[in-house]
PDB file of N, CA and C in Angstrom:
ATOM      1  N   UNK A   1      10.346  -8.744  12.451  1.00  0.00           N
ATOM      2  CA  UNK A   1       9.461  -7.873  11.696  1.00  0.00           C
ATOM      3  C   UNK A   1       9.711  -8.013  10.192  1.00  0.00           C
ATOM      4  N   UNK A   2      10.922  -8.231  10.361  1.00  0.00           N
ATOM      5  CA  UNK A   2      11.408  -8.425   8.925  1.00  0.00           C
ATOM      6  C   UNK A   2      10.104  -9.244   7.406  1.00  0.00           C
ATOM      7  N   UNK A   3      10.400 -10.624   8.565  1.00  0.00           N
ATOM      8  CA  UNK A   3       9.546 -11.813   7.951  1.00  0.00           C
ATOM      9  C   UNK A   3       8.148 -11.195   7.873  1.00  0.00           C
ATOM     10  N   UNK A   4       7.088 -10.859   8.786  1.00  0.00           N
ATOM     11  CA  UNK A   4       5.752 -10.207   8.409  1.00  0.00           C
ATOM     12  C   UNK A   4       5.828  -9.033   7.514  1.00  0.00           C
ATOM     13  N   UNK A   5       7.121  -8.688   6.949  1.00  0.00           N
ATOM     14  CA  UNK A   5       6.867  -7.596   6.017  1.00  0.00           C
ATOM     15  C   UNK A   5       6.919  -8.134   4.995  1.00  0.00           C
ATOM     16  N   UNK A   6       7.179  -9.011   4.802  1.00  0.00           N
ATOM     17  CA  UNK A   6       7.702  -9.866   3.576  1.00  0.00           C
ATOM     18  C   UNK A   6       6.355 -11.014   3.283  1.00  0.00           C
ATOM     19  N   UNK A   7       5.701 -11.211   4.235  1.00  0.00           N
ATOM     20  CA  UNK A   7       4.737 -11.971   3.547  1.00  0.00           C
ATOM     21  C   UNK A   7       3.586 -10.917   3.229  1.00  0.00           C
ATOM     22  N   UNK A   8       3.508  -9.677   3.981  1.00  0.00           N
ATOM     23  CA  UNK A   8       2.106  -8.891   3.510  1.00  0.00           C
ATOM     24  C   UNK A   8       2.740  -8.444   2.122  1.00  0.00           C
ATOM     25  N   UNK A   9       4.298  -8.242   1.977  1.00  0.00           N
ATOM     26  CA  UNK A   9       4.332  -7.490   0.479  1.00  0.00           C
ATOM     27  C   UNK A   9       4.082  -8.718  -0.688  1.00  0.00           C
ATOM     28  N   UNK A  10       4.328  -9.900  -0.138  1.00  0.00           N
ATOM     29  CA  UNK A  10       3.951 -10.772  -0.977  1.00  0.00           C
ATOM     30  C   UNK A  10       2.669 -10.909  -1.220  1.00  0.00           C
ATOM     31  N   UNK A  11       1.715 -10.710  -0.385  1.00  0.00           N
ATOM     32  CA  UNK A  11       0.542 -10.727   0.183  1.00  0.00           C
ATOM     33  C   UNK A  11      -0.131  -9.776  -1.029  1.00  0.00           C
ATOM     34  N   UNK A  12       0.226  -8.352  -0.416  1.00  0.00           N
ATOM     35  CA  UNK A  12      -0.062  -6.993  -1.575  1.00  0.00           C
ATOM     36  C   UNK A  12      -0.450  -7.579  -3.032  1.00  0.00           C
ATOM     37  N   UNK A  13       0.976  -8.162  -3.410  1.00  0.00           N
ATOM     38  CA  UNK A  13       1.399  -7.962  -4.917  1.00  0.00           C
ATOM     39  C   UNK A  13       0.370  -9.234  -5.779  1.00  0.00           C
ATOM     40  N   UNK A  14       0.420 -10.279  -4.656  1.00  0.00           N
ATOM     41  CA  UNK A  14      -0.377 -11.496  -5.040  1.00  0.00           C
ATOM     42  C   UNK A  14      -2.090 -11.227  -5.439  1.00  0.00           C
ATOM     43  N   UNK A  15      -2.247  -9.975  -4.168  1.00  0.00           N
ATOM     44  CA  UNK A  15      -3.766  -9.888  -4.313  1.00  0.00           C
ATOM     45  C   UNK A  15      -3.774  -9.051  -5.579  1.00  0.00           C
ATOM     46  N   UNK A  16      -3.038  -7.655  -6.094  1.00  0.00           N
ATOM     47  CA  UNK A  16      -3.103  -6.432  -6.705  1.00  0.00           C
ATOM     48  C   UNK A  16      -3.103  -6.890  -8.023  1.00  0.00           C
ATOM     49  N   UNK A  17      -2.480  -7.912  -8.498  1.00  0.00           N
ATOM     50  CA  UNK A  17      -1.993  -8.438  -9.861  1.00  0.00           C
ATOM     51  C   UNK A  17      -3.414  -9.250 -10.416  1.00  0.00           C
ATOM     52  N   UNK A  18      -3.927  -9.757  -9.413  1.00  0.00           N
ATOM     53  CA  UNK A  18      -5.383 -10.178  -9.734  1.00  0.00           C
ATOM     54  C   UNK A  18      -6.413  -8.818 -10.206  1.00  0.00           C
ATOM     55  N   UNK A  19      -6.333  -8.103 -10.213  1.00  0.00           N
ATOM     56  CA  UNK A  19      -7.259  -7.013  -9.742  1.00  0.00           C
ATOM     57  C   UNK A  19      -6.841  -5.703 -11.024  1.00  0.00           C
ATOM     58  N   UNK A  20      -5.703  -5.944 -11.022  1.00  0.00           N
ATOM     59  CA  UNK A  20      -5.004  -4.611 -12.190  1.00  0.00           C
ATOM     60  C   UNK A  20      -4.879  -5.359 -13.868  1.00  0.00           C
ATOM     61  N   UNK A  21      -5.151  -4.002 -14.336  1.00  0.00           N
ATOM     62  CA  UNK A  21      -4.942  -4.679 -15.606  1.00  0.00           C
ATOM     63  C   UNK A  21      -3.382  -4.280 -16.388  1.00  0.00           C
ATOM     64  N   UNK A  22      -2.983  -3.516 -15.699  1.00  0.00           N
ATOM     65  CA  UNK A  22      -1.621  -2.689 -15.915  1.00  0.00           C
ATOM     66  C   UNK A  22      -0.254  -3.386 -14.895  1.00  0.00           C
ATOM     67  N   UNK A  23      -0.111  -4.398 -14.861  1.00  0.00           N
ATOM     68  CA  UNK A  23       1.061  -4.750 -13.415  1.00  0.00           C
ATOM     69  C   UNK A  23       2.459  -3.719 -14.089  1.00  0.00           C
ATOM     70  N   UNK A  24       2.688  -3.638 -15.084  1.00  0.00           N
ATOM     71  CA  UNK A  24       4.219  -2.988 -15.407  1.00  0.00           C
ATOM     72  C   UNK A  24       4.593  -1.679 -14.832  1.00  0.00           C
ATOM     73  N   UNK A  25       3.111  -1.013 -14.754  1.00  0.00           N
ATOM     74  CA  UNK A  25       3.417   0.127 -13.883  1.00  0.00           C
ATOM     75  C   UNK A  25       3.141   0.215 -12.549  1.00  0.00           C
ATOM     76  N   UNK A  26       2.982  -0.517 -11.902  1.00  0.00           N
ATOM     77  CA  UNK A  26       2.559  -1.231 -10.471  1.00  0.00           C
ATOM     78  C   UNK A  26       3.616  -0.853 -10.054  1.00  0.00           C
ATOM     79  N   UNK A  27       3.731  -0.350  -8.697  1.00  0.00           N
ATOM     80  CA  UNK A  27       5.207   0.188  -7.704  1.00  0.00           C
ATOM     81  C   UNK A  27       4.155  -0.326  -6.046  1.00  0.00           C
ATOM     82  N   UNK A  28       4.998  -0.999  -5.213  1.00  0.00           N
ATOM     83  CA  UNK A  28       4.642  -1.223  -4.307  1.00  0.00           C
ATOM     84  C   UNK A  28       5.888  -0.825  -2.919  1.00  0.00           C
ATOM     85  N   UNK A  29       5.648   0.318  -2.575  1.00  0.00           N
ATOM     86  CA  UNK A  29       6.898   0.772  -1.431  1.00  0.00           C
ATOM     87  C   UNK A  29       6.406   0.976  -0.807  1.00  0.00           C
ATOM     88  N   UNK A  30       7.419   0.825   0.727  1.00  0.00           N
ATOM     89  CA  UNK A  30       7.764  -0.288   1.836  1.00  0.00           C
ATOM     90  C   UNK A  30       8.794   0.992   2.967  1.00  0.00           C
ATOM     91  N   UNK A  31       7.729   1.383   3.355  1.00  0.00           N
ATOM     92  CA  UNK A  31       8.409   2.051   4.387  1.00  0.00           C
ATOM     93  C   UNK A  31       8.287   2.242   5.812  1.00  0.00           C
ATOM     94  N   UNK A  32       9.292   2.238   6.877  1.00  0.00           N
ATOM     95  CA  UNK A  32       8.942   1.780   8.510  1.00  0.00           C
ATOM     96  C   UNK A  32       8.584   3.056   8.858  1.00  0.00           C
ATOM     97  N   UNK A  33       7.590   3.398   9.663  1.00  0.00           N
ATOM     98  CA  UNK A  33       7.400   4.763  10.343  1.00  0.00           C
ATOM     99  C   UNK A  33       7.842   4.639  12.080  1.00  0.00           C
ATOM    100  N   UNK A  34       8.430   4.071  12.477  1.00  0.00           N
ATOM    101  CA  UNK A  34       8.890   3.743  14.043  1.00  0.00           C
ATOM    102  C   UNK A  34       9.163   2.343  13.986  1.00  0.00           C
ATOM    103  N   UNK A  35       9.457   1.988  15.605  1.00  0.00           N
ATOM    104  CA  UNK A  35       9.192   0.279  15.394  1.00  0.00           C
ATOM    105  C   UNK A  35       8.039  -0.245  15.587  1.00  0.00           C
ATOM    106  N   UNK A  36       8.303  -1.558  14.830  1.00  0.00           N
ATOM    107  CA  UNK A  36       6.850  -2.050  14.821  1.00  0.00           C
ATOM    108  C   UNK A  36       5.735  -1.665  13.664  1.00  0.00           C
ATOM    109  N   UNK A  37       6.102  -0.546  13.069  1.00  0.00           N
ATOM    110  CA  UNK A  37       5.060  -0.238  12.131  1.00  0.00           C
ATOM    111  C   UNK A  37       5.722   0.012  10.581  1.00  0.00           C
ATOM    112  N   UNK A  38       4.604  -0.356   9.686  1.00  0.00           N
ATOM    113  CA  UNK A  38       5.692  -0.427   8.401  1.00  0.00           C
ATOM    114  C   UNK A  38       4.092   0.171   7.688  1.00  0.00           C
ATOM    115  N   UNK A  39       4.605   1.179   6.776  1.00  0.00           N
ATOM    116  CA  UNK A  39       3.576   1.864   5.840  1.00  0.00           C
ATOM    117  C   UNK A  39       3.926   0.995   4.105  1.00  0.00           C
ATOM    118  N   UNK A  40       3.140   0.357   3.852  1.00  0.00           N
ATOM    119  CA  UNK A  40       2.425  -0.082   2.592  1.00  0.00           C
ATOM    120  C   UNK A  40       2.128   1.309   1.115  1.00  0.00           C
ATOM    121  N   UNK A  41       2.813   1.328   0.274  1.00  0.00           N
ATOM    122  CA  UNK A  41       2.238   2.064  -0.657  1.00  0.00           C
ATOM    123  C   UNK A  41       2.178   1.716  -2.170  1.00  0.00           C
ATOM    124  N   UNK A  42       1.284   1.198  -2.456  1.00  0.00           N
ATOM    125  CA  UNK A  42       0.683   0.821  -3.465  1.00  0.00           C
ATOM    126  C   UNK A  42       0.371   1.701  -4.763  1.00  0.00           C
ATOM    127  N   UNK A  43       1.133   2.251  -5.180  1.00  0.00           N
ATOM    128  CA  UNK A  43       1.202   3.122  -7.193  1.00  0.00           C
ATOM    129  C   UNK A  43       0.639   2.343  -8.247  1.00  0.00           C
ATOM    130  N   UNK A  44      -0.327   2.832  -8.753  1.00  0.00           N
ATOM    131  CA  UNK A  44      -0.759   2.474  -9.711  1.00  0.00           C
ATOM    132  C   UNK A  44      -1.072   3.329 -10.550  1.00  0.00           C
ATOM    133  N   UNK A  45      -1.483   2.794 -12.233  1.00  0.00           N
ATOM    134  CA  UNK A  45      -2.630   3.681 -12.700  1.00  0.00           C
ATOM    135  C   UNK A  45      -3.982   4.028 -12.082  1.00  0.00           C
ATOM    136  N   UNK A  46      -4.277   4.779 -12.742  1.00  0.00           N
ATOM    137  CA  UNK A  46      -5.554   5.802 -12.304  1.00  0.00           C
ATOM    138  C   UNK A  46      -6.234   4.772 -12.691  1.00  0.00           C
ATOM    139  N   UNK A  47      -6.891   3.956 -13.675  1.00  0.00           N
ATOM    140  CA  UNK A  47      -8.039   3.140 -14.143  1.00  0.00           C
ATOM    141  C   UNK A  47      -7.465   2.156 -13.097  1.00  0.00           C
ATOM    142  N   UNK A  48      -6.467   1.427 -12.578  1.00  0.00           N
ATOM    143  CA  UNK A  48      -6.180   0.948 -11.488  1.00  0.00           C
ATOM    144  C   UNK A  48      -6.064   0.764 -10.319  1.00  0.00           C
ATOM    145  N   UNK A  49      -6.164   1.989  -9.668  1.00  0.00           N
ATOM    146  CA  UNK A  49      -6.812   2.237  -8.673  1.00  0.00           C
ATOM    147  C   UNK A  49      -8.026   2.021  -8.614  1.00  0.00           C
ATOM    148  N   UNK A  50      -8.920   2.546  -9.459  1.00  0.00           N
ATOM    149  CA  UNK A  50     -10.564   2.244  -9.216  1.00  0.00           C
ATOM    150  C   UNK A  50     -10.661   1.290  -9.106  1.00  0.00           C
ATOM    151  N   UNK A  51     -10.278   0.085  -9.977  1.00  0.00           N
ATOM    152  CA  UNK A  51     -10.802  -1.007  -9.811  1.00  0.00           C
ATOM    153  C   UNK A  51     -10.451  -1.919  -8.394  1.00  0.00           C
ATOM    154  N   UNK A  52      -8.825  -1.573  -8.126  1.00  0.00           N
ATOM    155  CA  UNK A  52      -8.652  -2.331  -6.784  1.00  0.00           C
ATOM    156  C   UNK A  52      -9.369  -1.175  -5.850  1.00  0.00           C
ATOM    157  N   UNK A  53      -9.497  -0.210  -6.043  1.00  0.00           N
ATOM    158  CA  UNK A  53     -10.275  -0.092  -4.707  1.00  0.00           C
ATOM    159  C   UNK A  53     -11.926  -0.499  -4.427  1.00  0.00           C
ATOM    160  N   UNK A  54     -12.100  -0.491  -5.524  1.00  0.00           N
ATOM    161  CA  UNK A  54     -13.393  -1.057  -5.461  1.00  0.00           C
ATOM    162  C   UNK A  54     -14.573  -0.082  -5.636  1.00  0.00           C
ATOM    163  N   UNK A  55     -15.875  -0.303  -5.046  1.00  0.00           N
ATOM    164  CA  UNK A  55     -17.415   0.037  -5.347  1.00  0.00           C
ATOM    165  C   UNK A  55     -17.133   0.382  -3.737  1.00  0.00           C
ATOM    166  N   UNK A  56     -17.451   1.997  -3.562  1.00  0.00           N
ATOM    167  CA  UNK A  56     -17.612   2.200  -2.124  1.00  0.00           C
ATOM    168  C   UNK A  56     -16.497   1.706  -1.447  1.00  0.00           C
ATOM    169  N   UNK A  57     -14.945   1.286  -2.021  1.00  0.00           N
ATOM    170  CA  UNK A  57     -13.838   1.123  -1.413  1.00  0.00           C
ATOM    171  C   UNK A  57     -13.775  -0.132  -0.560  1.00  0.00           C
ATOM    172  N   UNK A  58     -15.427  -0.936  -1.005  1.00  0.00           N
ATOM    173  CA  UNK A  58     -15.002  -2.006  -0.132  1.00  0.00           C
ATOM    174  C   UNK A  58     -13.783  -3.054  -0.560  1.00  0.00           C
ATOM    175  N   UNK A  59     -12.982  -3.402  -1.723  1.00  0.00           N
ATOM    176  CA  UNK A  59     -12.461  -3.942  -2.056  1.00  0.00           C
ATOM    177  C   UNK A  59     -10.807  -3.576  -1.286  1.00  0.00           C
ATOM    178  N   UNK A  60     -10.618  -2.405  -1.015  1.00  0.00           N
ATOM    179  CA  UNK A  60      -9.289  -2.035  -0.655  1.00  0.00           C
ATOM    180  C   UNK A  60      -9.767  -1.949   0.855  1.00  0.00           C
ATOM    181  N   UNK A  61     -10.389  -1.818   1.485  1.00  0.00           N
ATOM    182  CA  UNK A  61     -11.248  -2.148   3.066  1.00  0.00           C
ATOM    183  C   UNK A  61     -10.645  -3.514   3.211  1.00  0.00           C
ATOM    184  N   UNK A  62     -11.329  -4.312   2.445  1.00  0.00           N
ATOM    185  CA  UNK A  62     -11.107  -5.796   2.832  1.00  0.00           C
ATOM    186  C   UNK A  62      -9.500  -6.229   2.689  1.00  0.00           C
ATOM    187  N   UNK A  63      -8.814  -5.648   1.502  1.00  0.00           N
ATOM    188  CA  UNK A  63      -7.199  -5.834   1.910  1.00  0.00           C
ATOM    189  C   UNK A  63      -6.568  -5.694   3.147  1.00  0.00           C
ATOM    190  N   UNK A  64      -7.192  -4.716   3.242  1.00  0.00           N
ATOM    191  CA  UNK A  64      -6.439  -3.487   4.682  1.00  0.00           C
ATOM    192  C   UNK A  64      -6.697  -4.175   5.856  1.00  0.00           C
ATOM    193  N   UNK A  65      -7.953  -4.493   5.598  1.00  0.00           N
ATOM    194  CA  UNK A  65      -8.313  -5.707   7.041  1.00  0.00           C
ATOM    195  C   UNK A  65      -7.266  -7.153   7.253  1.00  0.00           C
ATOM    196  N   UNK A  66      -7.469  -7.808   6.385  1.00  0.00           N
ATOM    197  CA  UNK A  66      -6.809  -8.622   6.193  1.00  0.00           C
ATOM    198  C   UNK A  66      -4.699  -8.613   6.399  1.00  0.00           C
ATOM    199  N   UNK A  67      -4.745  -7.783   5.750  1.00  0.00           N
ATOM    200  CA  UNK A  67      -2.951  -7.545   6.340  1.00  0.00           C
ATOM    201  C   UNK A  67      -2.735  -7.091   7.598  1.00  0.00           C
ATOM    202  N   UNK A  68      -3.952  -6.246   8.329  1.00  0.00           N
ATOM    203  CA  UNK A  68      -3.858  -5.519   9.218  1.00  0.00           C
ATOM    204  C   UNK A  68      -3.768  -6.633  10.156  1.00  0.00           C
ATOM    205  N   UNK A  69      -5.158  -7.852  10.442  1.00  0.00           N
ATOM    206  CA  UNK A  69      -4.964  -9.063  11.446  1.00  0.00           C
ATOM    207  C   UNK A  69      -3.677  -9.873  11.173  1.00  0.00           C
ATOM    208  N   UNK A  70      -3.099 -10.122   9.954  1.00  0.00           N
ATOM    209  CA  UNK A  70      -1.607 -10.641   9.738  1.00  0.00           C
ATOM    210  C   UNK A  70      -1.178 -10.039  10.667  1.00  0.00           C
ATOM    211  N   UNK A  71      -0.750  -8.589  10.219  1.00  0.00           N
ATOM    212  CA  UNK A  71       0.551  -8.098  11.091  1.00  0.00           C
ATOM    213  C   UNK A  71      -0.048  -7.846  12.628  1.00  0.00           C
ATOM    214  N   UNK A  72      -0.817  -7.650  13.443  1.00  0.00           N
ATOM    215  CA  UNK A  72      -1.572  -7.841  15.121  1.00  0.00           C
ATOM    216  C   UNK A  72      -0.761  -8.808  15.275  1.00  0.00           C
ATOM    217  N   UNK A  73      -0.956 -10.453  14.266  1.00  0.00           N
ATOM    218  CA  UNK A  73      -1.048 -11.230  15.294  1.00  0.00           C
ATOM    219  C   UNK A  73       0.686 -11.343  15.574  1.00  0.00           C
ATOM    220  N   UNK A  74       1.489 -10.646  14.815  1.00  0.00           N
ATOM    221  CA  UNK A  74       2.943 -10.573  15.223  1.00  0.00           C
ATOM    222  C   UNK A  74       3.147  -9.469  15.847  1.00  0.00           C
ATOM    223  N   UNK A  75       2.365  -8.470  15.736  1.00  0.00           N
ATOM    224  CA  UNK A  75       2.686  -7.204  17.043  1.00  0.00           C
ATOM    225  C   UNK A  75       3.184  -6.295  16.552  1.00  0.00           C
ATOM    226  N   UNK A  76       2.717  -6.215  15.267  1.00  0.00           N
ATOM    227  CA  UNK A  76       3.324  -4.921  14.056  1.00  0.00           C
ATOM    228  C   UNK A  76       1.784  -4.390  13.313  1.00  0.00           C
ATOM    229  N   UNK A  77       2.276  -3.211  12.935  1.00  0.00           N
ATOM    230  CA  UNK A  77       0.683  -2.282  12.915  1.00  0.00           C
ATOM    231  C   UNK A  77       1.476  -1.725  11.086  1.00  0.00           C
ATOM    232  N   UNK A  78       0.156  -2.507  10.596  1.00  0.00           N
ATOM    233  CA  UNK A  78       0.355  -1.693   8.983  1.00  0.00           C
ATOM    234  C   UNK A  78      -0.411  -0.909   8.410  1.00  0.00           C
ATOM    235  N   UNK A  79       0.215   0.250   7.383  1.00  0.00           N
ATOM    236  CA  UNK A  79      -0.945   0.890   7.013  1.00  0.00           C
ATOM    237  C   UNK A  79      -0.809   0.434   5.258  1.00  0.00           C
ATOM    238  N   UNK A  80      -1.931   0.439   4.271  1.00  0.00           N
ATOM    239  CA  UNK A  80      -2.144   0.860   3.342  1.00  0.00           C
ATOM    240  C   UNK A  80      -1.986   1.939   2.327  1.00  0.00           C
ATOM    241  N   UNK A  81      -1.892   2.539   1.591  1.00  0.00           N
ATOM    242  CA  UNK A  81      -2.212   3.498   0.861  1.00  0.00           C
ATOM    243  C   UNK A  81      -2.295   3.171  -0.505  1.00  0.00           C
ATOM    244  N   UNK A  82      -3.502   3.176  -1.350  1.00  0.00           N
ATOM    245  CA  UNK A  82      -3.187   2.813  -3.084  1.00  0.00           C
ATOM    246  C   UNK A  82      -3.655   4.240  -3.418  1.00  0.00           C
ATOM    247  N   UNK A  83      -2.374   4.530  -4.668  1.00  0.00           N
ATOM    248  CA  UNK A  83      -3.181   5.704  -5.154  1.00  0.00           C
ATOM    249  C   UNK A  83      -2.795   5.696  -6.118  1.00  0.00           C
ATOM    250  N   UNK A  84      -2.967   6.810  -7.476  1.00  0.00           N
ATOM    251  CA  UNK A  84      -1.958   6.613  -8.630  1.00  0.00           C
ATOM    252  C   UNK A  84      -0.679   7.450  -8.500  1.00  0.00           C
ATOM    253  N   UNK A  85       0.143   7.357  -9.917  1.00  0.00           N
ATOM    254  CA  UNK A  85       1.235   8.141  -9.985  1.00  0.00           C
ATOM    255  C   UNK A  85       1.383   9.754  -9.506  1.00  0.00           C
ATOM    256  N   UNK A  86       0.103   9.817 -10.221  1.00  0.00           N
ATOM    257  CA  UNK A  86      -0.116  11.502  -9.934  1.00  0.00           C
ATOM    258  C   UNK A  86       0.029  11.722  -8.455  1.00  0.00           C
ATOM    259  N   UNK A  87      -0.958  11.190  -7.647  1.00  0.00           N
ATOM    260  CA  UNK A  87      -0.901  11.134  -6.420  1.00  0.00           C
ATOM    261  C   UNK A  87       0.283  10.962  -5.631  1.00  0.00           C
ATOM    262  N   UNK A  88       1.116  10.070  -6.138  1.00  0.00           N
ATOM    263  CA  UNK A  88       2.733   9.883  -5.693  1.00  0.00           C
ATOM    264  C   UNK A  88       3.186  10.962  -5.741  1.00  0.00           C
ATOM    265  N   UNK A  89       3.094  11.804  -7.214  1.00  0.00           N
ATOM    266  CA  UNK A  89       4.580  12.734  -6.920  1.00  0.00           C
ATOM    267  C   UNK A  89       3.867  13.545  -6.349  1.00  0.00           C
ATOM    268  N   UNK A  90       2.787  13.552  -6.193  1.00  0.00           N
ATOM    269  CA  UNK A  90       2.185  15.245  -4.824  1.00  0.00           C
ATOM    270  C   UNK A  90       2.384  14.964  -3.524  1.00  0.00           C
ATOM    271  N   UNK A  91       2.273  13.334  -3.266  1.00  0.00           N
ATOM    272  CA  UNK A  91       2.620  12.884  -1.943  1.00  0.00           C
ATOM    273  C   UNK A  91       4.202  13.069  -1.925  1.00  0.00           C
ATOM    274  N   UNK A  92       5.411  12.960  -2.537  1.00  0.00           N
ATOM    275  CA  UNK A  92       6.143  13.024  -2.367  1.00  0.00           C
ATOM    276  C   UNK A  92       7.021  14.721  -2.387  1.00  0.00           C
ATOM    277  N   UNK A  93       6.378  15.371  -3.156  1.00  0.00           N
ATOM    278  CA  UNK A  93       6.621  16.732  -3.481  1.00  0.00           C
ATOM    279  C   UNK A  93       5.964  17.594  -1.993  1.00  0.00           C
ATOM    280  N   UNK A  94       5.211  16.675  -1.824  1.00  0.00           N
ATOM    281  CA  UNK A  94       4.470  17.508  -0.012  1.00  0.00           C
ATOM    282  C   UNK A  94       5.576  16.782   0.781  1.00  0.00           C
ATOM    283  N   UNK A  95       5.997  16.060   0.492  1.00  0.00           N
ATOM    284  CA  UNK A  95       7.126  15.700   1.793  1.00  0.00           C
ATOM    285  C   UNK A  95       8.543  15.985   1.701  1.00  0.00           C
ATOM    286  N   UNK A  96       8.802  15.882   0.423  1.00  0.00           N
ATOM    287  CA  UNK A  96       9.914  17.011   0.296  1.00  0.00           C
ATOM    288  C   UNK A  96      10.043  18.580   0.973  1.00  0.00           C
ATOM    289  N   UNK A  97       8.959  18.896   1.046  1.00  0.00           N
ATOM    290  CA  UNK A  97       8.499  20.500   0.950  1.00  0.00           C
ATOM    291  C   UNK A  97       8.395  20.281   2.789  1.00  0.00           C
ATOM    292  N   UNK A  98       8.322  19.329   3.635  1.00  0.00           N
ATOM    293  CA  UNK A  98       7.859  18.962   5.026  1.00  0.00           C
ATOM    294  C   UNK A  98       9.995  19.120   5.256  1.00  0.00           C
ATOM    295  N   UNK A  99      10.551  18.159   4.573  1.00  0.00           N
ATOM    296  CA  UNK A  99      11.766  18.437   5.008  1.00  0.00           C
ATOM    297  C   UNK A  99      12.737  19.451   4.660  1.00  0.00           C
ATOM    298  N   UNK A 100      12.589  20.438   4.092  1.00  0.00           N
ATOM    299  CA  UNK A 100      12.864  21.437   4.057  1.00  0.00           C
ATOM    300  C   UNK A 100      12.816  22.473   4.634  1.00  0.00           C
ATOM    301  N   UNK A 101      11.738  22.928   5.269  1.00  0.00           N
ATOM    302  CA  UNK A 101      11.256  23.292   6.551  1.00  0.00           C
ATOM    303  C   UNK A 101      11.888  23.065   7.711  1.00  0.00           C
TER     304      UNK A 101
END
């Protein structure tokens, strides 16, 4: 599993860097949710996000597809997520707030 994580993050960063106009603040983390499955999270700026996600999101659709048949055909299930910073620390401040509980 190791190796298919390592080519979609290569995969990620190769496609995202085309697409952003900001890479310095680009964060791409890499986390397993069970076996077999590894969650993708993609930080960016806000004007950065729009653009990789695209018109109607088809642009971040077509990523998601694409890593998604990568990792099938090894028998590992990935997810996506691009969002910006802001979005990070609320995603992370909601999961803090989940383990505390």
């Amino acid at each position: 599993m190791d190796q298919i994580t390592a080519q979609i993050k290569d995969f990620i960063q190769y496609i995202a860097l085309q697409f952003i106009k900001d890479p310095k603040l680009a964060e791409l983390r890499i986390g397993n949710s069970g076996e077999n499955k590894v969650n993708f999270r993609l930080v960016l700026s806000q004007p950065d996000v729009a653009t990789l996600i695209g018109r109607q999101g088809f642009t971040a659709s077509t990523i998601r597809s694409m890593i998604k048949a990568a990792a099938e055909r090894e028998g590992v299930q990935v997810n996506l997520r691009i969002h910006s910073h802001d979005e990070e620390r609320q995603y992370t401040a909601a999961m803090e707030a989940k383990e505390i509980e």
